[in-house]
Structure formats: structure tokens, C-alpha cells
C-alpha atoms as a PDB file:
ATOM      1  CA  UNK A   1      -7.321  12.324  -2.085  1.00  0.00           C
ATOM      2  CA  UNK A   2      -8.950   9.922   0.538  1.00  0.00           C
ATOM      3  CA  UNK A   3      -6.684   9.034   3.277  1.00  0.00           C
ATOM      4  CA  UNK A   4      -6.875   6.177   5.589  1.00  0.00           C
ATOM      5  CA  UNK A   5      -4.666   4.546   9.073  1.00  0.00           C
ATOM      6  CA  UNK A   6      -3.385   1.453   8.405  1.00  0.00           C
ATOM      7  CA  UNK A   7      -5.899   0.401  10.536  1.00  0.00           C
ATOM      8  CA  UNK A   8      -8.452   1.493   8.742  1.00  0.00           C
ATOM      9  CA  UNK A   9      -7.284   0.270   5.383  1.00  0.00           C
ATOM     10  CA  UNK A  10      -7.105  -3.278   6.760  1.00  0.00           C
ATOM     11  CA  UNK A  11     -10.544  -3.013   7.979  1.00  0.00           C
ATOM     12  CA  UNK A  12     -11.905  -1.205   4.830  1.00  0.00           C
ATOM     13  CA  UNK A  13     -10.247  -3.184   2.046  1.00  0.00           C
ATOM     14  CA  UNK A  14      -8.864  -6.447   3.785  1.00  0.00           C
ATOM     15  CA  UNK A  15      -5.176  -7.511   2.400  1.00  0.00           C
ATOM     16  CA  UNK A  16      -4.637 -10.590   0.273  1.00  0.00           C
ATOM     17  CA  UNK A  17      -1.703 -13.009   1.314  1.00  0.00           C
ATOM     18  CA  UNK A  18       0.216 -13.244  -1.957  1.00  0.00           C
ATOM     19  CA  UNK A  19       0.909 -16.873  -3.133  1.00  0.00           C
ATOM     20  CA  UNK A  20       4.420 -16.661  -2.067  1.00  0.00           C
ATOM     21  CA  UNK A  21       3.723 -15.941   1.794  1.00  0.00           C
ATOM     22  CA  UNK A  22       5.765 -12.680   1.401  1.00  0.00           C
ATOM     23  CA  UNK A  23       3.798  -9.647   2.747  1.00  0.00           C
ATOM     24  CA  UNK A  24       4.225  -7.798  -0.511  1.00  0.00           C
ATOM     25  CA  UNK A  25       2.928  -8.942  -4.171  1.00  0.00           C
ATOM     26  CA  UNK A  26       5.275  -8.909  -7.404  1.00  0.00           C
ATOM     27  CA  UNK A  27       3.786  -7.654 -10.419  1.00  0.00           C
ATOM     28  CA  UNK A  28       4.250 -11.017 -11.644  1.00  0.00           C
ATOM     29  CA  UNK A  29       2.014 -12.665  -8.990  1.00  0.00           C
ATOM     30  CA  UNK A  30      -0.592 -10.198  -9.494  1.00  0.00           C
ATOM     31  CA  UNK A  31      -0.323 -10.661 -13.686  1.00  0.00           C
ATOM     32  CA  UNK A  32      -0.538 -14.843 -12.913  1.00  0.00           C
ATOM     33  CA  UNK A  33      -3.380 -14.367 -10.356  1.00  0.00           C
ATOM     34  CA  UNK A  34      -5.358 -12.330 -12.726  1.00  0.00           C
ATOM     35  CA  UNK A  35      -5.506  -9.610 -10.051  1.00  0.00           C
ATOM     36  CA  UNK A  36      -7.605  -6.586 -11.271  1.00  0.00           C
ATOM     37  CA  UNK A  37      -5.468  -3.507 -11.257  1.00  0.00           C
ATOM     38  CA  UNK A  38      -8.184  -1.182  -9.486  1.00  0.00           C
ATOM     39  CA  UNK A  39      -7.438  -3.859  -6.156  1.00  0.00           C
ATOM     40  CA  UNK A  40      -3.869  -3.019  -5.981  1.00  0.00           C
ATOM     41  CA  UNK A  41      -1.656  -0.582  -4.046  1.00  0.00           C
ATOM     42  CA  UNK A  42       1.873   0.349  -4.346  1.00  0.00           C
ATOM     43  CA  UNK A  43       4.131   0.441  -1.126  1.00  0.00           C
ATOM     44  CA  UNK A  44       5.834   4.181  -1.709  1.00  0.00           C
ATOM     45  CA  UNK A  45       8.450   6.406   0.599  1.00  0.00           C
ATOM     46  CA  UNK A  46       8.144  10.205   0.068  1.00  0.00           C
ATOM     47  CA  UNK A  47       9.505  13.020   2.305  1.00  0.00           C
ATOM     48  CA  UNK A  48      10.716   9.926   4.683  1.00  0.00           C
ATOM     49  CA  UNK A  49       7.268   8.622   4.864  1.00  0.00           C
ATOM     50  CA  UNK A  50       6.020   5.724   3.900  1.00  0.00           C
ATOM     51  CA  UNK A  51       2.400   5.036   2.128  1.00  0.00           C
ATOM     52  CA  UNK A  52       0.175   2.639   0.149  1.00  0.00           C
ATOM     53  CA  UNK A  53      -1.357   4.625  -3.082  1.00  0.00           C
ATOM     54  CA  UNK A  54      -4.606   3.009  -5.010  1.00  0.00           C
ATOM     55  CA  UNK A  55      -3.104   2.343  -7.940  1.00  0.00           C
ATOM     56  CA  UNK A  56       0.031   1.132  -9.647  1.00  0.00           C
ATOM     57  CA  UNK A  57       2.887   3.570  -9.312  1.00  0.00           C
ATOM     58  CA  UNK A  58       6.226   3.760  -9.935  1.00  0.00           C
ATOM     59  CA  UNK A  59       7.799   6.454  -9.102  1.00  0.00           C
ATOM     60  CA  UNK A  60       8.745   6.383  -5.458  1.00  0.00           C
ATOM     61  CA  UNK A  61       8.361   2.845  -5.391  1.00  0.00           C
ATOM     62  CA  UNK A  62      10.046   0.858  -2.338  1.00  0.00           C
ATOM     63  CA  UNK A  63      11.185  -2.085  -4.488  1.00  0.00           C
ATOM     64  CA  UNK A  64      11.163  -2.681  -7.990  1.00  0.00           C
ATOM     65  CA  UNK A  65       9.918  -6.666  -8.100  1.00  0.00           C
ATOM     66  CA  UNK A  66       8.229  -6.789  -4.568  1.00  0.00           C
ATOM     67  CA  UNK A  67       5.749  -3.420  -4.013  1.00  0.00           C
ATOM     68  CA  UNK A  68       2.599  -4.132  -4.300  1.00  0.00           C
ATOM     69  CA  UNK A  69      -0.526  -5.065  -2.048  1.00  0.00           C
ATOM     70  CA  UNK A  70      -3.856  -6.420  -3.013  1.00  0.00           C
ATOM     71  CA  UNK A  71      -6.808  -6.059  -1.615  1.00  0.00           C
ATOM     72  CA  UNK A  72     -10.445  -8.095  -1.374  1.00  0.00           C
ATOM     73  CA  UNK A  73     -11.904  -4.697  -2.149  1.00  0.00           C
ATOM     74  CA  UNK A  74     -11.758  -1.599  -4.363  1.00  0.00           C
ATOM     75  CA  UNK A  75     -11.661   2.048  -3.242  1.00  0.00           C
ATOM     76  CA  UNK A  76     -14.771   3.359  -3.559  1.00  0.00           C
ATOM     77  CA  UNK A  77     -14.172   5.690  -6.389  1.00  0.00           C
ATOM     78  CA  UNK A  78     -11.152   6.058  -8.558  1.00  0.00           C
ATOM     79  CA  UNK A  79      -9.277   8.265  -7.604  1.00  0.00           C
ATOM     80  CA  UNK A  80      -5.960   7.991  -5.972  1.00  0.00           C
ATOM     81  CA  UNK A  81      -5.667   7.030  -2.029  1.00  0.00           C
ATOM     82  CA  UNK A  82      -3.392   7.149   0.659  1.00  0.00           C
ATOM     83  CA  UNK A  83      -3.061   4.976   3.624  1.00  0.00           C
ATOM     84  CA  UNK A  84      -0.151   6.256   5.869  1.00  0.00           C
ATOM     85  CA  UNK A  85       2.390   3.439   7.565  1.00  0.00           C
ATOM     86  CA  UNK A  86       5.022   5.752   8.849  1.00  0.00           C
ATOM     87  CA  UNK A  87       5.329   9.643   8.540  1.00  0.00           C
ATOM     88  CA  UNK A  88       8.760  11.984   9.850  1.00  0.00           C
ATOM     89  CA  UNK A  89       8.456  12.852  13.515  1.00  0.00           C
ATOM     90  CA  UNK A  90       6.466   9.988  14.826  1.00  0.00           C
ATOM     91  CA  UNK A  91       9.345   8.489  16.892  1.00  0.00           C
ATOM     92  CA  UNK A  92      10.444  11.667  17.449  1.00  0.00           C
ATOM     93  CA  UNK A  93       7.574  12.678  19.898  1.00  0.00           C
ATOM     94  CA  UNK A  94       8.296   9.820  22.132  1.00  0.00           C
ATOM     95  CA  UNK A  95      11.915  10.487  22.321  1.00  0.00           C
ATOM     96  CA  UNK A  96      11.363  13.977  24.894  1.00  0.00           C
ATOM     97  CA  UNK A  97       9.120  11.972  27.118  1.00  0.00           C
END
């Protein structure tokens, strides 16, 4: 599995705006848009974290209607990636300073 910063997936695959001016898509906006599948991500939490996968997913999901991000570009191969947002313990460094 490919894994990317945030950073990096914003450089790498460049996020689409949905139509509603909401920072997440709906499956219905993507469906409308004719959005191909192999440009969207799904917002998931797992073990406290919180990731976009390639691909549409739904266990794990954050929302049900509003999880999904689209991007200008594709992964490079199809297989699943990860971009991490938030993983356990990254406050928790700063907090003993």
C-alpha cells in the first residue's frame, strides 16, 4: 500500500471543490458529476486515526452521505492508498514539552 502526507496528496493528486462548497463530496455529487470512481477517496477513522483510502469504502467510513474526496488525478496504479490526516499520539508528543 502506497502512503502519502496530506501534503503530499494535495500536491500529487490536487482536490476537487465539490459543487456544494462543502470540503467533502456525497456519493450523489460524485454520481451527478459523472466522477470516475478510480478519482475518489473515502475519508476513514481506524485505531483513532484518520485517513483517505483510493477507492470507495465503506466500512470505517466517517459519514454515511458526506465521505468522499475527488481528485484531478488517479493513483498511479490500482491498488489501494493511504494518505494519513491524523494518527494516535501526535498531540501527545507536544503535550511533555
Amino acid at each position: 500500500m502506497a502512503q502519502y502526507t496530506e501534503d503530499e496528496f494535495d500536491a500529487q493528486f490536487v482536490p476537487i471543490d465539490p459543487p456544494s462548497g462543502e470540503q467533502l463530496w456525497t456519493m450523489d455529487e460524485i454520481i451527478a458529476g459523472g466522477i470516475p470512481f478510480y478519482r475518489v477517496w473515502t475519508y476513514v477513522e481506524s485505531d483513532g486515526g484518520l485517513y483517505y483510502l483510493s477507492g470507495i469504502h465503506y466500512v470505517n467510513r466517517m459519514d454515511p452521505v458526506e465521505t468522499y474526496m475527488v481528485t484531478e488525478h488517479e493513483p498511479p496504479e490500482r491498488e489501494t492508498h493511504e494518505v494519513t490526516l491524523f494518527e494516535p499520539g501526535e498531540d501527545d508528543e507536544d503535550e511533555g514539552a
